[in-house]
C-alpha atoms as a PDB file:
ATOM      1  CA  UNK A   1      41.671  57.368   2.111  1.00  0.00           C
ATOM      2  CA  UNK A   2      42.370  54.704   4.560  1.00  0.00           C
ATOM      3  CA  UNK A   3      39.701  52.130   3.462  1.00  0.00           C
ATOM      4  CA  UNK A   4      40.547  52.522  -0.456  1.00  0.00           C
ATOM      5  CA  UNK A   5      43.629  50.974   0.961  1.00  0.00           C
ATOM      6  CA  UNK A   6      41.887  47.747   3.140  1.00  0.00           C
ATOM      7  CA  UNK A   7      39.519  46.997   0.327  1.00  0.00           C
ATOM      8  CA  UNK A   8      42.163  44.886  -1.384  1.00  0.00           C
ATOM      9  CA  UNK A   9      43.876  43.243   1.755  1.00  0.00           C
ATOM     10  CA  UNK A  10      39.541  42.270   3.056  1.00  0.00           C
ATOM     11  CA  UNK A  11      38.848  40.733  -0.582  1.00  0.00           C
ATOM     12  CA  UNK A  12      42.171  38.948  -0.380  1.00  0.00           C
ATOM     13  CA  UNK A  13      41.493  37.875   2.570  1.00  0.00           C
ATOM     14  CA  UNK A  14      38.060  36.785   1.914  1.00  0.00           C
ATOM     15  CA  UNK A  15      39.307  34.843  -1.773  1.00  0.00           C
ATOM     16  CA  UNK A  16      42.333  32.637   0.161  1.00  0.00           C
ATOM     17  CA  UNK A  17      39.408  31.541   3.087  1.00  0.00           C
ATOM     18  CA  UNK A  18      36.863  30.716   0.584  1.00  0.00           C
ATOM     19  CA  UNK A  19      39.631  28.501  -1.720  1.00  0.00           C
ATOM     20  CA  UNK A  20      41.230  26.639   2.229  1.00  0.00           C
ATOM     21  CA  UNK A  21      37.438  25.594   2.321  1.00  0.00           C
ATOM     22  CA  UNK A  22      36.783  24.477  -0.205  1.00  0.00           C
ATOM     23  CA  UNK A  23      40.167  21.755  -0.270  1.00  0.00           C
ATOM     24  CA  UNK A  24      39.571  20.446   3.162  1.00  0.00           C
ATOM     25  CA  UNK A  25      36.224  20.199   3.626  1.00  0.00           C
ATOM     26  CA  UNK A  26      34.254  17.744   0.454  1.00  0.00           C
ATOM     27  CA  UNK A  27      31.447  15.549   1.575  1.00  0.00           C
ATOM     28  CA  UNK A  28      32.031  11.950   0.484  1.00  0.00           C
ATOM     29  CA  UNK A  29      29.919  10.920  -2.459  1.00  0.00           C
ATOM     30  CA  UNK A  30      27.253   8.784  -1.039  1.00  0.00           C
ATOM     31  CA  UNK A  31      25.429   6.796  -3.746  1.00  0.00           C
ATOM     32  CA  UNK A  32      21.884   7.541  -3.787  1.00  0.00           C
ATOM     33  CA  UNK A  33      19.311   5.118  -4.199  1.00  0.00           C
ATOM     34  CA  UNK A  34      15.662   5.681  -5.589  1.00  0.00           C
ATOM     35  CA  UNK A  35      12.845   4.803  -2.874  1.00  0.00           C
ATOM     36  CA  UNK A  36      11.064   1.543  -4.014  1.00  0.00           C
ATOM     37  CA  UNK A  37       7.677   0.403  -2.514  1.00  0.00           C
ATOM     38  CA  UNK A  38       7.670  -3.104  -0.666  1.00  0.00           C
ATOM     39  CA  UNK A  39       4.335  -3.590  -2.319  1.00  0.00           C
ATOM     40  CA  UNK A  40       4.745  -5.814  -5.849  1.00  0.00           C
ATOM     41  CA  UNK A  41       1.198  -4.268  -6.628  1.00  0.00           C
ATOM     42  CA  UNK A  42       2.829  -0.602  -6.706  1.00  0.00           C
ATOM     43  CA  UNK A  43       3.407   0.692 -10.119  1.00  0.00           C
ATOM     44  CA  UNK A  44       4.608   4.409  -9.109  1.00  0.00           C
ATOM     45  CA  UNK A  45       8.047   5.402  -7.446  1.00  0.00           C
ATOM     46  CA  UNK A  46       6.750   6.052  -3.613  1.00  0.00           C
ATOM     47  CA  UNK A  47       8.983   6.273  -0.314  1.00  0.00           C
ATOM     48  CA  UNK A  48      10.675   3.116   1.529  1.00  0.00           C
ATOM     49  CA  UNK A  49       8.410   1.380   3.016  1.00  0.00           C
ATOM     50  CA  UNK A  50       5.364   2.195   1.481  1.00  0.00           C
ATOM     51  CA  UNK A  51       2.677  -0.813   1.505  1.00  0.00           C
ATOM     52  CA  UNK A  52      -0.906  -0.943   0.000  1.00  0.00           C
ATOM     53  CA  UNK A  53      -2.946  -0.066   3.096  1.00  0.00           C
ATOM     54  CA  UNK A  54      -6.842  -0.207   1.291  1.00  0.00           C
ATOM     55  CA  UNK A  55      -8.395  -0.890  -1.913  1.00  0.00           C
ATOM     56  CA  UNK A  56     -10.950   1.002  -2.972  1.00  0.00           C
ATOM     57  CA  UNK A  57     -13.080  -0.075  -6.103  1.00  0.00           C
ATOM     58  CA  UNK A  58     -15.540   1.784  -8.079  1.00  0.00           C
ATOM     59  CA  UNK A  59     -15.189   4.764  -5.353  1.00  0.00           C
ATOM     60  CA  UNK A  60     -17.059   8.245  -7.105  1.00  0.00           C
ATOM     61  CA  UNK A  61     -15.295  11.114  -6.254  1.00  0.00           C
ATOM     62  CA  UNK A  62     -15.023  15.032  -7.391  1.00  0.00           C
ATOM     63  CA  UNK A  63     -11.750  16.308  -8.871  1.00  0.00           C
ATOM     64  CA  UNK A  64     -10.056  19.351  -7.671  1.00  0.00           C
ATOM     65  CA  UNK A  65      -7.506  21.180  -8.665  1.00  0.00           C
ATOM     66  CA  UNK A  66      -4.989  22.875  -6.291  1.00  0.00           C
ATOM     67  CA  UNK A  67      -2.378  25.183  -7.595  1.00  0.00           C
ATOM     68  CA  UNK A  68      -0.912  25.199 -11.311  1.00  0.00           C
ATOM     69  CA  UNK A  69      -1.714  21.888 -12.559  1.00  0.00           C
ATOM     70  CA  UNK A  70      -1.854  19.752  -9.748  1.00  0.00           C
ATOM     71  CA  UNK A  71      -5.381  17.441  -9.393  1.00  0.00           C
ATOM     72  CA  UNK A  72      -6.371  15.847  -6.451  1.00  0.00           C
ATOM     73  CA  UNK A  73      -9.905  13.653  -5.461  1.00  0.00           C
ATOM     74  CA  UNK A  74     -11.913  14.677  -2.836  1.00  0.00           C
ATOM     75  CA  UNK A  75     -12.411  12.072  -0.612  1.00  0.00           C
ATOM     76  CA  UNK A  76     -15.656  11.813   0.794  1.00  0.00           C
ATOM     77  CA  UNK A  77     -16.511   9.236   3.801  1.00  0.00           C
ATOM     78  CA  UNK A  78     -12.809   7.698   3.568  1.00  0.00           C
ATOM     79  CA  UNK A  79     -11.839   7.854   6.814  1.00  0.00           C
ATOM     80  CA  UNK A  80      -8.638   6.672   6.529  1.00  0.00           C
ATOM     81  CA  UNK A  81      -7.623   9.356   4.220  1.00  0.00           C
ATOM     82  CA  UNK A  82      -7.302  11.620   7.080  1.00  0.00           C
ATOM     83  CA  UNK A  83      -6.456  14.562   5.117  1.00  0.00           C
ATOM     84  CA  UNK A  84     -10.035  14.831   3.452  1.00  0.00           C
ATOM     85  CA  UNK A  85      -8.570  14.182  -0.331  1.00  0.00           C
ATOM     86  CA  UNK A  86      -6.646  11.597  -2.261  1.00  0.00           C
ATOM     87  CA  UNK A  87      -3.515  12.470  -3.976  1.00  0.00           C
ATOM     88  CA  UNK A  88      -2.792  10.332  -7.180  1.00  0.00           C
ATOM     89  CA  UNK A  89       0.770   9.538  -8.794  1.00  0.00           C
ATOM     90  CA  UNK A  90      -0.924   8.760 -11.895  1.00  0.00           C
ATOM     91  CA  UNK A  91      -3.435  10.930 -12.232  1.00  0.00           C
ATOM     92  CA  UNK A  92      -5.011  10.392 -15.695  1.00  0.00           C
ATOM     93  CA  UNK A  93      -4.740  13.657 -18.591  1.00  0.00           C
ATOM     94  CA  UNK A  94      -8.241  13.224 -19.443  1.00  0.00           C
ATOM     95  CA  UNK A  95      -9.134  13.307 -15.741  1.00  0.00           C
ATOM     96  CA  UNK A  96      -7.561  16.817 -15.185  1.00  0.00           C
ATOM     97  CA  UNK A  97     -10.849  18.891 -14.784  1.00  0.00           C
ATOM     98  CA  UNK A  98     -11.878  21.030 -11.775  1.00  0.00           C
ATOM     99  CA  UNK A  99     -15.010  19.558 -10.742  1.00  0.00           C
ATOM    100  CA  UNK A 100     -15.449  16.659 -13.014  1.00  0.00           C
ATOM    101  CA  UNK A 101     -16.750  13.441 -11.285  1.00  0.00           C
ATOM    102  CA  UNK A 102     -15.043  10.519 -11.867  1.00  0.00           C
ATOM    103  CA  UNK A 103     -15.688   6.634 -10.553  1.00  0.00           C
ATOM    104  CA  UNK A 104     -12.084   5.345  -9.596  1.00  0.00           C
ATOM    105  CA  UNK A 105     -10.363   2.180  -8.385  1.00  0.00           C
ATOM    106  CA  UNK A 106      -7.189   1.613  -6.638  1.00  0.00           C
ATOM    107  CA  UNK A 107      -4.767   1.737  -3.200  1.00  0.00           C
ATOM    108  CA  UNK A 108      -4.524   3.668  -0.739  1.00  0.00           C
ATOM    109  CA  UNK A 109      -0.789   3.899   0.693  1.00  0.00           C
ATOM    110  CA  UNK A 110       0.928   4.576   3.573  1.00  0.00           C
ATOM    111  CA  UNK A 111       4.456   4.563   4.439  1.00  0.00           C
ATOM    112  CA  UNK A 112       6.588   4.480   7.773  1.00  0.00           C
ATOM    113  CA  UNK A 113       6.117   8.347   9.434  1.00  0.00           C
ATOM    114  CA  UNK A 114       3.371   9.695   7.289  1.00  0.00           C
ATOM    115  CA  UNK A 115       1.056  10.744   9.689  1.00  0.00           C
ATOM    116  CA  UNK A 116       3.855  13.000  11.495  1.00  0.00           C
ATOM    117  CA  UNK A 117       3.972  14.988   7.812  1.00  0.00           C
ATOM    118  CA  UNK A 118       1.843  17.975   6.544  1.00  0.00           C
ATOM    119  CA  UNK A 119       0.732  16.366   3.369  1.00  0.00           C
ATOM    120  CA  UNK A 120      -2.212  18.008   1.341  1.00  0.00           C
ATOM    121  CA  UNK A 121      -3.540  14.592   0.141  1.00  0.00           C
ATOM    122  CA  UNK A 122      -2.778  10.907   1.028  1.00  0.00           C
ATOM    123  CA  UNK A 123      -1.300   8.993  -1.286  1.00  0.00           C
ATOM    124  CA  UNK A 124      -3.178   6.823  -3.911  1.00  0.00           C
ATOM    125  CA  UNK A 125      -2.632   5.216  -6.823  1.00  0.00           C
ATOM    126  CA  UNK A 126      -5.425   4.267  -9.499  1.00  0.00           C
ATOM    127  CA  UNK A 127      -5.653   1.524 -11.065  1.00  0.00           C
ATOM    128  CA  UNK A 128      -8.506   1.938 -13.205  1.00  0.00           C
ATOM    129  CA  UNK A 129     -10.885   5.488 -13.822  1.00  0.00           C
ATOM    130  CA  UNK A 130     -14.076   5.905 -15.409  1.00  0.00           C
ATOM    131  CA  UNK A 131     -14.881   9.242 -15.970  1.00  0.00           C
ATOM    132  CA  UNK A 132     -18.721  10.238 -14.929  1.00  0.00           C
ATOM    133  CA  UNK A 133     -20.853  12.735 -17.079  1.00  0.00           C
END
């Protein structure tokens, strides 16, 4: 019968910390800024710093899909695409077919710390697409 009686006094107890918590102890409201890319040629929203490292023009590469929804290009001979595929902002709707082979143009980016990340593509952005039957 003892603890029917501390149930009340530990949820008291437990209500009064949680409210002296929350009064003291706010985070000051920081204004957040989108990241913009240093590159004019940039269309998409990509980290701080990010530049146009290559261009690549009438490069034909084989779509894949990875996960729900998500396309990337596989990235054949690039060897500055380290990770083996090329992931694109603005990939194009008609474009999103596992398998299909497509001829694209565009940049290659690359941004301060990228190679210290575990990315599944590197970034790319196309600026024009053909696709290849």
């Amino acid at each position: 019968m003892k603890l029917v009686k501390i149930y009340p006094a530990v949820i008291s107890v437990l209500l009064l910390s949680a409210a002296a918590c929350e009064k003291g102890n706010t985070l000051p409201d920081i204004p957040r800024t989108d990241p913009v890319p240093i590159d004019s040629r940039l269309t998409c929203t990509w980290r701080q710093g990010s530049t146009v490292d290559s261009i690549f023009t009438n490069y034909t590469s084989e779509v894949k899909q990875i996960g729900d929804g998500q396309f990337i290009l596989h990235a054949d001979g690039i060897k500055k695409a380290y990770t083996g595929y090329l992931g694109a902002c603005n990939f194009p709707e008609a474009a999103k077919k596992d398998g299909l082979h497509m001829k694209v143009s565009g940049y290659l980016i690359i941004y301060p710390g990228m190679t210290k990340e575990d990315i599944f593509a590197n970034p790319f952005e196309i600026t024009s697409y053909q696709v290849l039957k």
